[in-house]
Structures are given as structure tokens and as C-alpha cells.
Protein backbone atom coordinates (compact mmCIF):
# COMPACT_ATOMS: atom_id res chain seq x y z
CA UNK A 1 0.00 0.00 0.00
CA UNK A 2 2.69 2.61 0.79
CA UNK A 3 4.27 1.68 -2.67
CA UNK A 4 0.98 2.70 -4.42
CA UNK A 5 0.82 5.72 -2.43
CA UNK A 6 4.77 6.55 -3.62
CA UNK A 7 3.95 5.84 -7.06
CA UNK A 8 0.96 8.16 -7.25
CA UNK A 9 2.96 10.82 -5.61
CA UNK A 10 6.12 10.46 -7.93
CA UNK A 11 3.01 10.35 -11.09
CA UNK A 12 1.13 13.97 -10.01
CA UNK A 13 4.31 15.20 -9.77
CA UNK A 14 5.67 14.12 -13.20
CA UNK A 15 1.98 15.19 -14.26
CA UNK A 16 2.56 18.37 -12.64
CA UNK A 17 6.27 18.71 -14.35
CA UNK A 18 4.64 18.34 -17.59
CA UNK A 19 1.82 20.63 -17.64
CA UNK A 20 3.84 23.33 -16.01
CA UNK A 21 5.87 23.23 -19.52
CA UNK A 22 2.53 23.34 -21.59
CA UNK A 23 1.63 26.79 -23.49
CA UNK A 24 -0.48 28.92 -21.13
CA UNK A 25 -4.26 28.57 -23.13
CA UNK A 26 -6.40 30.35 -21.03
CA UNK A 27 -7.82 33.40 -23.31
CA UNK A 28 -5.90 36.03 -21.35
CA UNK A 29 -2.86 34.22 -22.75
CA UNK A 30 -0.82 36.28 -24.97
CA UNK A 31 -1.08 34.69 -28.52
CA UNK A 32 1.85 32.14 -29.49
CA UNK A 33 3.51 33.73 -32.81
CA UNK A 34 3.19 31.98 -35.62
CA UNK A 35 6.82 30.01 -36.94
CA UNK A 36 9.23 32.35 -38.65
CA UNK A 37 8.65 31.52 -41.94
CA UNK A 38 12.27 31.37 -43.11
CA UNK A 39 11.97 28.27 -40.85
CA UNK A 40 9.68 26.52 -43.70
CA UNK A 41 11.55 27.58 -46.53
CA UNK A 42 8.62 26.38 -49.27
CA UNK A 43 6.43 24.77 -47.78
CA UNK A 44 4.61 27.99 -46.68
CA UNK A 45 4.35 28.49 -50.66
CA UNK A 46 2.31 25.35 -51.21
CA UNK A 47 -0.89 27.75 -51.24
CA UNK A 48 0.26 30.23 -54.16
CA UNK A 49 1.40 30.07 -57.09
CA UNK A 50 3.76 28.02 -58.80
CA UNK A 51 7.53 29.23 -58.77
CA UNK A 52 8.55 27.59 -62.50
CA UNK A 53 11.49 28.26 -64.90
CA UNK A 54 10.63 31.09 -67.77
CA UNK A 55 8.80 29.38 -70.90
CA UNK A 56 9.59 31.50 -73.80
CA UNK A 57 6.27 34.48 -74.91
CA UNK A 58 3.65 32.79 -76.67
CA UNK A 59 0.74 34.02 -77.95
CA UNK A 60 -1.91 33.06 -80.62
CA UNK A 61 -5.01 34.42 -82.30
CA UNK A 62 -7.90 32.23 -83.22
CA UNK A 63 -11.99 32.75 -84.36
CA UNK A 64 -13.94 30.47 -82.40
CA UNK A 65 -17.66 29.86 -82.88
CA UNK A 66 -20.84 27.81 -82.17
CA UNK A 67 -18.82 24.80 -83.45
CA UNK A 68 -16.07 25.07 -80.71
CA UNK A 69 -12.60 24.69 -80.75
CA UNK A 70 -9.10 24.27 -79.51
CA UNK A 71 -6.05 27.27 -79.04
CA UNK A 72 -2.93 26.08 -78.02
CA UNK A 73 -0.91 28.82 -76.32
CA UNK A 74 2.91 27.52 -75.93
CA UNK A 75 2.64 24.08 -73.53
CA UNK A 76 -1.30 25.51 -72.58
CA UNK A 77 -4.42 24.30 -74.48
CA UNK A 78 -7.96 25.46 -74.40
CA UNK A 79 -10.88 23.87 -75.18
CA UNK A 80 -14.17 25.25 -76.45
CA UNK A 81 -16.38 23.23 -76.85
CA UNK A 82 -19.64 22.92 -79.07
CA UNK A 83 -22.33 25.45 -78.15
CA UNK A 84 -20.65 27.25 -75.55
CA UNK A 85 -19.91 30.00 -77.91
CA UNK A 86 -23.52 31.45 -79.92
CA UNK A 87 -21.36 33.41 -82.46
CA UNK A 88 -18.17 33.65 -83.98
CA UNK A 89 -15.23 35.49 -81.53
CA UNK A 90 -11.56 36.23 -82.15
CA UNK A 91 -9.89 34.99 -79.34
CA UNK A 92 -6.21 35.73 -78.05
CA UNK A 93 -4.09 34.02 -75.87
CA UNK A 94 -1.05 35.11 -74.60
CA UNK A 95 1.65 33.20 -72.58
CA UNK A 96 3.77 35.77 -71.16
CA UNK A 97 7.72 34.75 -70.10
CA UNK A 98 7.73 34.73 -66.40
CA UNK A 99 8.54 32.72 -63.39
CA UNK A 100 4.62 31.62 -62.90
CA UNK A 101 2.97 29.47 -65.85
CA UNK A 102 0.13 31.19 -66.60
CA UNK A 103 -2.45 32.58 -69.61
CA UNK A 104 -4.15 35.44 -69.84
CA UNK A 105 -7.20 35.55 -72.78
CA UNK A 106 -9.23 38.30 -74.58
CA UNK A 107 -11.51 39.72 -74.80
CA UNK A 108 -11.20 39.85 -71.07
CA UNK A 109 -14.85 38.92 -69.82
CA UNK A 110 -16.31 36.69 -72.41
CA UNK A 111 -18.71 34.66 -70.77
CA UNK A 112 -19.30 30.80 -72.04
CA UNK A 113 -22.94 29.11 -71.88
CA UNK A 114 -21.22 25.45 -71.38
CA UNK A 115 -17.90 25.83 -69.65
CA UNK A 116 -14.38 25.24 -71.74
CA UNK A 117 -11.27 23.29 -70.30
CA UNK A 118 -7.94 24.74 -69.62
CA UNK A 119 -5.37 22.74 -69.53
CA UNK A 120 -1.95 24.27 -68.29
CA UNK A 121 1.19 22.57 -68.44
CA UNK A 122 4.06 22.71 -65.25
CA UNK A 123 6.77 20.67 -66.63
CA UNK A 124 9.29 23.33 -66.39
CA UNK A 125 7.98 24.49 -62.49
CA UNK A 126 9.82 23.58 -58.70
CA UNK A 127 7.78 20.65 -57.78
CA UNK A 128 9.02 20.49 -53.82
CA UNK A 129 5.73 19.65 -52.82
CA UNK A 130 5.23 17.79 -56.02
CA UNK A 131 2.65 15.24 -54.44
CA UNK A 132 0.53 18.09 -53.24
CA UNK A 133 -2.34 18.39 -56.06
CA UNK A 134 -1.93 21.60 -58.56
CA UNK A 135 -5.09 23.66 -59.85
CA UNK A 136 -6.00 26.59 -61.93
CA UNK A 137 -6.00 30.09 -60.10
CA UNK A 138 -8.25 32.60 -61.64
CA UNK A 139 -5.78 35.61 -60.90
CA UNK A 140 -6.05 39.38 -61.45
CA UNK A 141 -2.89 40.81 -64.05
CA UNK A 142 -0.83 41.56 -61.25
CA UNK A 143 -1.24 37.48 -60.24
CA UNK A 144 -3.31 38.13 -57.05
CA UNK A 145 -5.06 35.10 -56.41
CA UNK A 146 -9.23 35.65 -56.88
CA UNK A 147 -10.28 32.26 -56.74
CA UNK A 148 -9.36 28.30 -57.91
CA UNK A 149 -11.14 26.73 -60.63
CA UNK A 150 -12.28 23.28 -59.84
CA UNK A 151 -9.46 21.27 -61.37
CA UNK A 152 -7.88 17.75 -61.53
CA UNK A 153 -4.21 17.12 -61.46
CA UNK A 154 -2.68 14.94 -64.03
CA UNK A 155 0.47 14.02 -61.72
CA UNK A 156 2.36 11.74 -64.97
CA UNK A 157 1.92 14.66 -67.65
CA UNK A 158 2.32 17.53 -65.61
CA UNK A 159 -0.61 19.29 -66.61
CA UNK A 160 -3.84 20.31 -64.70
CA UNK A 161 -7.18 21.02 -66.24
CA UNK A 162 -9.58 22.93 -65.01
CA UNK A 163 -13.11 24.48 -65.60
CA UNK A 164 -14.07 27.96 -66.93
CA UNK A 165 -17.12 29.66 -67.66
CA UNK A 166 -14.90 33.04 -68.54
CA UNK A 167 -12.05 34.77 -69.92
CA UNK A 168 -9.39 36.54 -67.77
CA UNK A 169 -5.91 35.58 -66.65
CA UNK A 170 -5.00 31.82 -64.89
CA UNK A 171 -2.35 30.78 -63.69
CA UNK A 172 -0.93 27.38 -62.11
CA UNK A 173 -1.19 26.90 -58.20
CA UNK A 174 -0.79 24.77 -55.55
């Protein structure tokens, strides 16, 4: 009985020990800071953009109608497809040369009645995270993240496809 008694003693004060090194959480606590983020080096990056070699400019000019159709843009292709478009529109895609794969297509705001696939290619993009699944950010022109297009990652080709019901400027994300 006095053994029990010793080993209960020497476990609330381990217990104690411990809890006295635990974080204070009560809400008057003062808030822990978050890691420095030099700490994570990339992996704080997994929810941007994708950092990627420079492809070279490319840019193309097509007319697209009710039929539907396909522009390639350098390693990016989109598809139109049937019916999505109710007239004929000339369509430009441009590619720009930059450390972020992405597209940017005119005339800025045409809408689609059935929505076309983008596929964009990241072949030549850091892939530190590279089991982490890529999508399709609809960005702004100065790359500002708006919102992610519903997309599936093709982990073998290197390419993700996504959705779009408009024209603007996309880009490849984590």
C-alpha cells in the first residue's frame, strides 16, 4: 500500500512537471507567434502560385464559334467546346515569359454558356511539394489570387485542367 501511495505521488508530480511546460491557453494568454517563416523555406508556398522556370512568350489568335474549338498557347491548351460560344469570336491568348505558368485571354470577360477546359502545363515548375495536387488560379494581371477553378491534377503529364465559364488571366497553383 505505501508503494501505491509513492507511485501516485512520484506520477502527479511528473503530471505536474509536464503541464507546467505546456503553453499557457487560457484566453488572457498572450497569442503564441506563428513560426518564422524562413523556418519553412517552401512549404509555406504550397498555397500560391507556382515558382517555374521562364517558358519563352507565346501568344496566338484564333476565331472560335458555335462549333467550338481548340487554341494552343505555348505548352497551354484550351478547349471550347460545341455550343458554348452562340457566335463567332476572335480569341487571343497570350503566354507571357515569367517565373509563374500562366495565360491570360481576350476579350477579357467573355462569358461561355457550357464551360471550356484549360489545360496548363508545369513541366518546367519547382515541384518540392510535387505530391501536393496543382489547380487553376483565376488571378487578377498583377497574379493576385481571386479564386481556384475546380481542377484535376494529371500528376504523370504535368498538366492540370480545369473548368471555366470566362475569360481573364489563370495561372498554375498549388
Amino acid at each position: 500500500m505505501k508503494r501505491m501511495r509513492r507511485l501516485t505521488a512520484v506520477l502527479l508530480v511528473s503530471l505536474a512537471a509536464v503541464l507546467s511546460c505546456l503553453p499557457d491557453r487560457s484566453p488572457t494568454a498572450p497569442a503564441v507567434p506563428p513560426p518564422d517563416a524562413s523556418l519553412l523555406g517552401g512549404l509555406l508556398q504550397a498555397t500560391g502560385l507556382l515558382q517555374c522556370t521562364p517558358l519563352p512568350y507565346a501568344s496566338t489568335t484564333q476565331v472560335v464559334g458555335p462549333t467550338g474549338g481548340t487554341i494552343q498557347v505555348g505548352p497551354h491548351t484550351l478547349v471550347i467546346p460545341p455550343g458554348a460560344l452562340v457566335q463567332n469570336v476572335t480569341i487571343t491568348a497570350v503566354a507571357p515569359s515569367a517565373t509563374v505558368n500562366s495565360v491570360r485571354f481576350t476579350p477579357q470577360g467573355l462569358h461561355f454558356l457550357a464551360p471550356a477546359a484549360l489545360t496548363m502545363s508545369y513541366s518546367n515548375c519547382n515541384l518540392l511539394g510535387k505530391l501536393l495536387p496543382k489547380r487553376i488560379a483565376y488571378t487578377d494581371d498583377n497574379l493576385n489570387i481571386l479564386s481556384y477553378l475546380i481542377s484535376l491534377d494529371n500528376l504523370l503529364s504535368k498538366k492540370v485542367t480545369g473548368k471555366l465559364d470566362h475569360f481573364s488571366r489563370y495561372a498554375v497553383a498549388w
